[in-house]
Protein backbone atom coordinates (compact mmCIF):
# COMPACT_ATOMS: atom_id res chain seq x y z
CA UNK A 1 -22.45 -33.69 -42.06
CA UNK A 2 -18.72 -34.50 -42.07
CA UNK A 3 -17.92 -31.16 -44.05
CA UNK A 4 -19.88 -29.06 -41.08
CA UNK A 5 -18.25 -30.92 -38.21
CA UNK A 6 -15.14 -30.11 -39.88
CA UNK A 7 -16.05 -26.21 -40.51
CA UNK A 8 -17.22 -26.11 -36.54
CA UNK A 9 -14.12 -27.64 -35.28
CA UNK A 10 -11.99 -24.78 -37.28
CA UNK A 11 -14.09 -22.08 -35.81
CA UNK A 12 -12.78 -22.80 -32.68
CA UNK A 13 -9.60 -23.10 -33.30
CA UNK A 14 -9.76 -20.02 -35.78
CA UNK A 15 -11.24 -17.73 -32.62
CA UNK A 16 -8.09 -15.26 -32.62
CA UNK A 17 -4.53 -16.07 -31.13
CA UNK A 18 -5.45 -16.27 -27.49
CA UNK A 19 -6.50 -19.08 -25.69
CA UNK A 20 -6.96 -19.29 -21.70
CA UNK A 21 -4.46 -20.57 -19.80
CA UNK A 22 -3.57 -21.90 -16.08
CA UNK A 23 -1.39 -19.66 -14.12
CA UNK A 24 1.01 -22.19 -13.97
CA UNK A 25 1.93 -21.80 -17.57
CA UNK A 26 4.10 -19.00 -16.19
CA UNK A 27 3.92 -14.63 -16.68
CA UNK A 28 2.01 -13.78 -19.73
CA UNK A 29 3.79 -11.58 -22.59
CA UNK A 30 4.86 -7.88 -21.09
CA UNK A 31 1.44 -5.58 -21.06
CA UNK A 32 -0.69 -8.97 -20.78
CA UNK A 33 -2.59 -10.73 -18.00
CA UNK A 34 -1.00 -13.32 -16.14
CA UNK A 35 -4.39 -15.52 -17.15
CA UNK A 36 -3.44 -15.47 -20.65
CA UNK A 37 -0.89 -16.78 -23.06
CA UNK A 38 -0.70 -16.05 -27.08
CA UNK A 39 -0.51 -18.81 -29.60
CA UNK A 40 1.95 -17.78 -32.60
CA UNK A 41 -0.13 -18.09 -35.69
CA UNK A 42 1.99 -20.80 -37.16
CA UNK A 43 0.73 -23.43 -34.23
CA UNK A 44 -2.86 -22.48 -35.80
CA UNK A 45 -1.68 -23.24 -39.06
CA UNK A 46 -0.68 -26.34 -38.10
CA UNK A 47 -3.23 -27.68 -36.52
CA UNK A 48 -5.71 -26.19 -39.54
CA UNK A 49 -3.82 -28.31 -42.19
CA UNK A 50 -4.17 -32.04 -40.08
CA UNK A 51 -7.69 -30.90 -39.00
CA UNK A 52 -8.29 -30.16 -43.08
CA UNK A 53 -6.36 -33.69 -44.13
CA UNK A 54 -8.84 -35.52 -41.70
CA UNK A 55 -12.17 -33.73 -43.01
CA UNK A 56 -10.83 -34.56 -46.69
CA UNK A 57 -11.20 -38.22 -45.91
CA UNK A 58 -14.11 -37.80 -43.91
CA UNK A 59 -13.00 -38.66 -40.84
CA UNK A 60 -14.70 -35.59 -38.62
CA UNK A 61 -14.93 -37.56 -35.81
CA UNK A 62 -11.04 -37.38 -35.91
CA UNK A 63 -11.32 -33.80 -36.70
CA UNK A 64 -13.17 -32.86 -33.49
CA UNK A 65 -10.72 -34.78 -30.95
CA UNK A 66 -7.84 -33.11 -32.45
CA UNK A 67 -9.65 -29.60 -32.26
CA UNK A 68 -10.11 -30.61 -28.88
CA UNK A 69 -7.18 -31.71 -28.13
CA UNK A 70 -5.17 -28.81 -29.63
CA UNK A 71 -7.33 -26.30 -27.29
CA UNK A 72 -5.86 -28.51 -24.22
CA UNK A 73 -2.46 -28.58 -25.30
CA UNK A 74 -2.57 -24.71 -27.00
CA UNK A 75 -4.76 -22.86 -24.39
CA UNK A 76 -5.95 -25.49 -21.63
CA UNK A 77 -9.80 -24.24 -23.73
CA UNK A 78 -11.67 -21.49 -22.48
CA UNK A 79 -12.44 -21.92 -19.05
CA UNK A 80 -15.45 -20.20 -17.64
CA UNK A 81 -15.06 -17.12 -16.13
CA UNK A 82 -17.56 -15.30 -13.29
CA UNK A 83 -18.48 -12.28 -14.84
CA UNK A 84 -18.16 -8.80 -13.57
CA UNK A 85 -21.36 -7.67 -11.78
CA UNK A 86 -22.91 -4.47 -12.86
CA UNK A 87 -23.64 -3.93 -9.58
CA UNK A 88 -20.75 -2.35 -7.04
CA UNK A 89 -19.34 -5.00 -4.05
CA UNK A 90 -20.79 -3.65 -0.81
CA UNK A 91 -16.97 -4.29 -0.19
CA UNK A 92 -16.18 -1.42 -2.35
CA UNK A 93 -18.28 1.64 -0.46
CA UNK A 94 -15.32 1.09 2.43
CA UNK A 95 -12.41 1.76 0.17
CA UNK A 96 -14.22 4.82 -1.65
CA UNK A 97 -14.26 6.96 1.89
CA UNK A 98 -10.42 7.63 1.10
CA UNK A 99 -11.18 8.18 -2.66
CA UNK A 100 -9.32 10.00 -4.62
CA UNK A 101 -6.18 8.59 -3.02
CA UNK A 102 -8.43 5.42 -3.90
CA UNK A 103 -10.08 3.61 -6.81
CA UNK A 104 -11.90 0.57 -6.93
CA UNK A 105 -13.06 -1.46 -9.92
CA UNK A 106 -13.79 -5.12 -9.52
CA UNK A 107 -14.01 -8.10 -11.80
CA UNK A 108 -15.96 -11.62 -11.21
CA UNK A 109 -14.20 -12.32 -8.25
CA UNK A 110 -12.00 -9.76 -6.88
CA UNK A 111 -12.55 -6.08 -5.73
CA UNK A 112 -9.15 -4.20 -7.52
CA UNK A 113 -8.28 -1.44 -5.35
CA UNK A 114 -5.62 1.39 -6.43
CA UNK A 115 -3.50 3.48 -4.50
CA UNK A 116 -0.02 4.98 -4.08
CA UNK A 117 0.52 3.15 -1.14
CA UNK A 118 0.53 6.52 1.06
CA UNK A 119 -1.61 7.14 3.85
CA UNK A 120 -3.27 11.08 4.82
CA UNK A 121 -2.49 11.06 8.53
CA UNK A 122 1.63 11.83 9.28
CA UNK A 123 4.18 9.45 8.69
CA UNK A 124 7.51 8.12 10.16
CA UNK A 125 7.68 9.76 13.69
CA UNK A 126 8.41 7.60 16.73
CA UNK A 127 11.02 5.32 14.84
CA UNK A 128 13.38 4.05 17.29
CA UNK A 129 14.73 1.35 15.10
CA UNK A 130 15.22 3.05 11.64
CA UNK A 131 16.87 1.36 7.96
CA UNK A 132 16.87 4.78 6.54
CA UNK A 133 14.29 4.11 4.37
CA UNK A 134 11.32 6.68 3.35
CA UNK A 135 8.13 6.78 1.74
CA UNK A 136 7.54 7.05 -1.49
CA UNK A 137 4.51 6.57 -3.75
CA UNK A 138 4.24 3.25 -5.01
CA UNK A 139 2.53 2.28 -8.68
CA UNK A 140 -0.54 0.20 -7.11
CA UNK A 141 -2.70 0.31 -10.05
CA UNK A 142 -3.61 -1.23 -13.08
CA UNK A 143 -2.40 -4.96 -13.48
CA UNK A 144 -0.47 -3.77 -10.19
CA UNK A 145 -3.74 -3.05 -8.26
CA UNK A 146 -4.57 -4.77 -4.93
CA UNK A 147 -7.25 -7.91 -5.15
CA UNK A 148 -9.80 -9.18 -1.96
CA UNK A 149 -11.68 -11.83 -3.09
CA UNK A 150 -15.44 -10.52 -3.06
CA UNK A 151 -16.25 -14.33 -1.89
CA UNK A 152 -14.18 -15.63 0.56
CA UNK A 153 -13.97 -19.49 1.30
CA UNK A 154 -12.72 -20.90 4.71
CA UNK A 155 -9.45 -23.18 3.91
CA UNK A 156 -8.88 -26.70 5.56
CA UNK A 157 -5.17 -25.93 6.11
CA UNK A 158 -5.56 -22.32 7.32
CA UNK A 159 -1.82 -20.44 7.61
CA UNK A 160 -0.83 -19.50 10.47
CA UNK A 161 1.57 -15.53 11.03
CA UNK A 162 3.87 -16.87 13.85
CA UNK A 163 6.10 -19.04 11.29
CA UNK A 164 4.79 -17.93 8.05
CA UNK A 165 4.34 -14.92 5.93
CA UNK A 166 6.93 -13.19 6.86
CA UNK A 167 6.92 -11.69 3.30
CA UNK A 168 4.92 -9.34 1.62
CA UNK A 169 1.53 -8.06 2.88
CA UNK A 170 -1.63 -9.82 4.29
CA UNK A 171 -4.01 -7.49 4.40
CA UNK A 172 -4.69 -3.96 3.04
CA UNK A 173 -6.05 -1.59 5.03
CA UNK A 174 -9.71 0.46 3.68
CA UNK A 175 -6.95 3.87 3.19
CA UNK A 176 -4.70 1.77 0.18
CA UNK A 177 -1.66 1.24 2.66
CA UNK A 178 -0.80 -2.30 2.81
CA UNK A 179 -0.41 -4.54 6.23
CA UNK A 180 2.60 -6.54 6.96
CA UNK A 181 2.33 -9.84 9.29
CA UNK A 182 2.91 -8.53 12.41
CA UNK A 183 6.67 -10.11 12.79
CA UNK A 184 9.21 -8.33 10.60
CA UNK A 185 11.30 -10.64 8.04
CA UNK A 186 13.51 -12.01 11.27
CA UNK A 187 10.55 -13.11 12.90
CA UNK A 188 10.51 -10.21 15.50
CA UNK A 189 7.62 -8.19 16.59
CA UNK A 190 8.31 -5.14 14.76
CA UNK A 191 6.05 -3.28 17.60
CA UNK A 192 8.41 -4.12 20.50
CA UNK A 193 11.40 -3.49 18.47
CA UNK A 194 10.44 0.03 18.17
CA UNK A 195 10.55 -0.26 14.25
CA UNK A 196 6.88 1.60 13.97
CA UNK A 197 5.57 4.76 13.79
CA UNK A 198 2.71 6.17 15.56
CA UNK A 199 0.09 5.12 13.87
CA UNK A 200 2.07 1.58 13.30
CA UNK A 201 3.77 1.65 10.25
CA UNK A 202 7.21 2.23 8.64
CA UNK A 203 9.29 1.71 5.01
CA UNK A 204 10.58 -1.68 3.79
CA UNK A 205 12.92 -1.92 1.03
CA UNK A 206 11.69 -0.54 -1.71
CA UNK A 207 10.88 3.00 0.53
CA UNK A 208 7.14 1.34 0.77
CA UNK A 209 5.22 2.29 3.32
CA UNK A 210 3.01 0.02 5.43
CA UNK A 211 1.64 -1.27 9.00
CA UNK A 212 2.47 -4.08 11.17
CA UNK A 213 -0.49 -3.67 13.50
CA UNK A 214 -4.02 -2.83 12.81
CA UNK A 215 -4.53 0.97 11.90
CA UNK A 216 -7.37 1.39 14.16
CA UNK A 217 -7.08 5.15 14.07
CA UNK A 218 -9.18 4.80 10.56
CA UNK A 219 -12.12 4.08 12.53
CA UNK A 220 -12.10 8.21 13.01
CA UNK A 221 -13.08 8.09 9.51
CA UNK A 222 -14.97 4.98 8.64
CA UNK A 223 -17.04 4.65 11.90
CA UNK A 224 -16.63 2.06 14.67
CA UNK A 225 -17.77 -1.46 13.63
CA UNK A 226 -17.58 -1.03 10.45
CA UNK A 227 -14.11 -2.56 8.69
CA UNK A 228 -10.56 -0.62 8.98
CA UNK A 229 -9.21 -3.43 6.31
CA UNK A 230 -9.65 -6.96 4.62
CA UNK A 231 -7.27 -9.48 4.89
CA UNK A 232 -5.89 -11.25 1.53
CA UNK A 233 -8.14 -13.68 1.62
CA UNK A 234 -11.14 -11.73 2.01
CA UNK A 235 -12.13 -11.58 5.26
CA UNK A 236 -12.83 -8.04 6.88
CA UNK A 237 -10.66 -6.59 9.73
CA UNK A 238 -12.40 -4.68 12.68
CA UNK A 239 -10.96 -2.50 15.01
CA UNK A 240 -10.96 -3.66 19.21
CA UNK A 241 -14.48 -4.03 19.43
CA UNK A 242 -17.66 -5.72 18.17
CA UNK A 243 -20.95 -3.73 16.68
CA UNK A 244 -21.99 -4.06 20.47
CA UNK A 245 -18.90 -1.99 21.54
CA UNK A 246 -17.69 -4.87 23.55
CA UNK A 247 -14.60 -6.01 23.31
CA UNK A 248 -14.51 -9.88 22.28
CA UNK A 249 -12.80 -12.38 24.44
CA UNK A 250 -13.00 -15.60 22.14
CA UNK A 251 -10.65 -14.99 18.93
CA UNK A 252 -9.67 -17.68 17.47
CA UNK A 253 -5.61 -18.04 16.89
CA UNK A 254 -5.70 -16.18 13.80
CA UNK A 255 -7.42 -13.12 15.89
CA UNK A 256 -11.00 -13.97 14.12
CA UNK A 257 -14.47 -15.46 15.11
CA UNK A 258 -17.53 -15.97 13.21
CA UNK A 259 -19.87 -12.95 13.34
CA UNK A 260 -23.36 -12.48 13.99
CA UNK A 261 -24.51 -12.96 10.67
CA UNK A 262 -22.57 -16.31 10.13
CA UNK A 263 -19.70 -14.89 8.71
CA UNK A 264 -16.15 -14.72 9.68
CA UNK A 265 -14.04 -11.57 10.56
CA UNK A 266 -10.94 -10.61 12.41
CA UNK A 267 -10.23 -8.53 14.93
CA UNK A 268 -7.73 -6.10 16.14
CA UNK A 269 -6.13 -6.88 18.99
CA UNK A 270 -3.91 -4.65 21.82
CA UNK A 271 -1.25 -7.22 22.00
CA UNK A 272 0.24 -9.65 19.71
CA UNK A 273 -0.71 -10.17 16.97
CA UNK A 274 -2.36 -6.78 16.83
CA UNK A 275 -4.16 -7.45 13.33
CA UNK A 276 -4.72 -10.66 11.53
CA UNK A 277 -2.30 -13.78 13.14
CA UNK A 278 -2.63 -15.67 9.50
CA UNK A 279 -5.19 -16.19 7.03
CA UNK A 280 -8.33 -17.92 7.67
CA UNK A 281 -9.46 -18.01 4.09
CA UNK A 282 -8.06 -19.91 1.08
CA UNK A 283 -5.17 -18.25 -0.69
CA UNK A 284 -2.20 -19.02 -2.70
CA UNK A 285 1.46 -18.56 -1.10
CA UNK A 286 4.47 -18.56 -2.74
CA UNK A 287 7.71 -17.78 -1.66
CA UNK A 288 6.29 -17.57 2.22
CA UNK A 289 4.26 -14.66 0.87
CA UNK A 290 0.63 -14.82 -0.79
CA UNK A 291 0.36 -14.19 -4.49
CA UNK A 292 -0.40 -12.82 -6.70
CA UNK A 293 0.31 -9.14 -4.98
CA UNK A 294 1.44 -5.80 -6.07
CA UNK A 295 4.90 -5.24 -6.63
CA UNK A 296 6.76 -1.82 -5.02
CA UNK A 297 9.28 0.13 -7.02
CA UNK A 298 12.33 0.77 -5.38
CA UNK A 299 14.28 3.77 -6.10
CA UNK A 300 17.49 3.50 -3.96
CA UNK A 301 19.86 1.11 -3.05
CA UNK A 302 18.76 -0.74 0.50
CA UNK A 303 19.22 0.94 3.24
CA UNK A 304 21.24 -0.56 6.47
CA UNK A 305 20.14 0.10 10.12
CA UNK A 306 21.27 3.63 11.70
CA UNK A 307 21.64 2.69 15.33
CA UNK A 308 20.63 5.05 17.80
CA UNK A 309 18.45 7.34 15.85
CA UNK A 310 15.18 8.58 16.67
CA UNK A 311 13.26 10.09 13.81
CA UNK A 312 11.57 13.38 15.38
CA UNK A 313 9.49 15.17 12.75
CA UNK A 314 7.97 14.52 9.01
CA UNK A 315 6.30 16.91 6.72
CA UNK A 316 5.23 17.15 3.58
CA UNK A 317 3.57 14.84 0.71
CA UNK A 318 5.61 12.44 -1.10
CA UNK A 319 3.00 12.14 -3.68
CA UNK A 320 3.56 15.96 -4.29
CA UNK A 321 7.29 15.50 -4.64
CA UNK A 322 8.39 16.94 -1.45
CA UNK A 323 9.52 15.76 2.13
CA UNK A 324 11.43 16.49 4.67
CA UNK A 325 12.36 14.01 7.77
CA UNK A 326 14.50 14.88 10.95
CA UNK A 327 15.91 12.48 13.38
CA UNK A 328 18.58 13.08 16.77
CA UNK A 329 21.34 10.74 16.42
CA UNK A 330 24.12 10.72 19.42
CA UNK A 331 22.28 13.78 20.99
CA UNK A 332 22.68 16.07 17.66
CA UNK A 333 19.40 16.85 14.88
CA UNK A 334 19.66 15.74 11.27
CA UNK A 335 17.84 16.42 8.47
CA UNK A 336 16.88 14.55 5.04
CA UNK A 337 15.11 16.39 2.39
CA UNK A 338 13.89 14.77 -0.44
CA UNK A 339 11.86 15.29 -3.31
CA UNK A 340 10.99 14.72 -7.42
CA UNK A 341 11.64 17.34 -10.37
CA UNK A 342 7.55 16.28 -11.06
CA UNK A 343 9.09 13.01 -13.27
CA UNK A 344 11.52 9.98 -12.30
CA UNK A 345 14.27 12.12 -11.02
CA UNK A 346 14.38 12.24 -7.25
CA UNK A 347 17.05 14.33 -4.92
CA UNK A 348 17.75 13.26 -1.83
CA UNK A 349 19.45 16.02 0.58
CA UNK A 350 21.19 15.21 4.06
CA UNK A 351 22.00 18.04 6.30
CA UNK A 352 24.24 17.42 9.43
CA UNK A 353 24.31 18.59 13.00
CA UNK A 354 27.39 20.79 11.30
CA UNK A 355 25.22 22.50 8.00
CA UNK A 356 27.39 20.12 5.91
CA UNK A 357 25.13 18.86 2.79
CA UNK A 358 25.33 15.62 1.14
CA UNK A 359 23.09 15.38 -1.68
CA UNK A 360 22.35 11.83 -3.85
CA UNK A 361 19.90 11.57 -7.21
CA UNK A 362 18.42 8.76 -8.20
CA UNK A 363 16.29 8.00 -11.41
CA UNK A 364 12.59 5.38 -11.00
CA UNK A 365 13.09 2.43 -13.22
């Protein structure tokens, strides 16, 4: 009896070098999920040799505390995991209309959506407020894909937009491009300042594009009341009005009320705050932003703020490697071209009022 107490306890422990771990044990090993951590084979070794010593003098009972405690301390022990449905999240048949742009995949409890961050519709024109920034494609895929929690759960403490979140997205619209809290990073409505495009979204820092207010111009392509985005926490986003075409009157402060089914859904809104004003549902925020998130890839150095100009025109597909972006600046037009050799190298062209060319390369980390 002792001897297969003994040879069950070293099963466990002998189940490969990976145990499951809480996120707070920190990032996982490069390549790896953030869920998991790898036990060097030595710790196993270890722990084989006292486990052995105690079945040798028949003390199993000893055997199976420390096989249990050495999955605590080594792995925090396998925790259950929902598993992955081999049927599709209704969730998913709204991201798909803007397929192949993007994917979707799911797991237990997230829909993973991929993208480049780019929407189809033009970009960039209307800026009255501009950092000189541009968009590029961003690597939303992968381990860097976008998650909505296919079961959303109400929070006690619900976060409010008008003094949080000021970082990072809150929502992700049903066309891949991400959605910014509706104040920029000083706390300013990004609308007013003129800092938005005209279909509501510009470049941050790392030439990422995204909206600050609801794109309700997607509703040309999904259909009216059906979702133009889902906040981070899972709750949908609809556009001005309710599957009755009637605009509701009782949104709650974080622009959502519960729906006829029972459920709960936001709402786009014509003033402030436009899309979501917070997250309803449970989420985790770090660093004022929620996490975990996809990360952009910046290729140039910040930009700073080019006072006065007006960007007037945009063309082209920065997934395909080439743009080209005009702007009037004290009454004359300038041009920036800018494009990729089809790899990491990207040029970046400015033309003056004059014909004078400055030209800058830069190589994607």
């Amino acid at each position: 009896m002792a001897d297969s107490r003994w040879l069950a306890c070293l099963a466990l422990l002998a189940d490969g070098t990976r145990a499951w771990a809480h996120p707070w044990h920190g990032p996982a090993p490069e390549g790896g999920s953030a869920d998991l951590i790898v036990i060097r084979p030595v710790a196993w070794l270890a722990v084989a040799a006292v486990l052995f010593a105690c079945a040798r003098r028949g003390k199993a009972g000893a055997a199976a505390a420390l096989a249990g405690l050495a999955l605590a301390i080594l792995g925090c022990g396998r925790a259950p995991e929902a598993e992955k449905s081999t049927v599709e999240p209704d969730i998913a048949r709204h991201f798909k209309r803007f397929a192949p742009r993007v994917t979707v995949d799911w797991d237990g409890r997230y829909l993973l959506v991929s993208s480049d961050g780019l929407p189809d519709h033009p970009m960039m024109v209307g800026i009255r407020a501009w950092q000189q920034q541009v968009p590029l494609p961003q690597p939303y895929s992968g381990a860097n894909a976008w998650r909505i929690p296919l079961h959303p759960v109400k929070a006690d403490k619900p976060i409010s937009a008008r003094h949080s979140l000021y970082r990072g997205a809150i929502a992700l619209a049903v066309n891949g491009v991400p959605i910014f809290n509706a104040l920029n990073n000083r706390g300013e409505d990004a609308f007013l300042a003129g800092e938005l495009d005209e279909h509501g979204g510009h470049c941050g820092r790392g030439d990422d594009y995204h909206y600050h207010i609801a794109p309700t111009h997607l509703e040309k392509v999904v259909g009216k009341g059906n979702p133009i985005a889902f906040a981070l926490d899972g709750y949908p986003i609809y556009g001005f009005s309710d599957s009755h075409g009637v605009e509701p009157d009782d949104l709650d402060e974080f622009n959502g009320r519960e729906d006829e089914s029972g459920g709960y859904r936001y709402h786009a809104t014509r003033a402030y705050p436009y899309i979501n004003g917070g997250l309803r549902g449970k989420v985790v925020v770090q660093g004022d932003q929620v996490e975990p998130q996809p990360r952009d890839s910046p290729l140039r150095p910040l930009g700073r703020p080019l006072h006065g100009a007006v960007i007037t025109g945009f063309s082209g597909d920065p997934a395909a490697g080439e743009c080209s972006l005009a702007y009037r600046l004290d009454g004359a037009e300038h041009r920036l071209r800018y494009g990729s050799n089809g790899g990491a190298k990207w040029t970046f062209t400015r033309t003056g009022p004059d014909g004078k060319e400055s030209i800058s390369h830069y190589n994607r980390r």
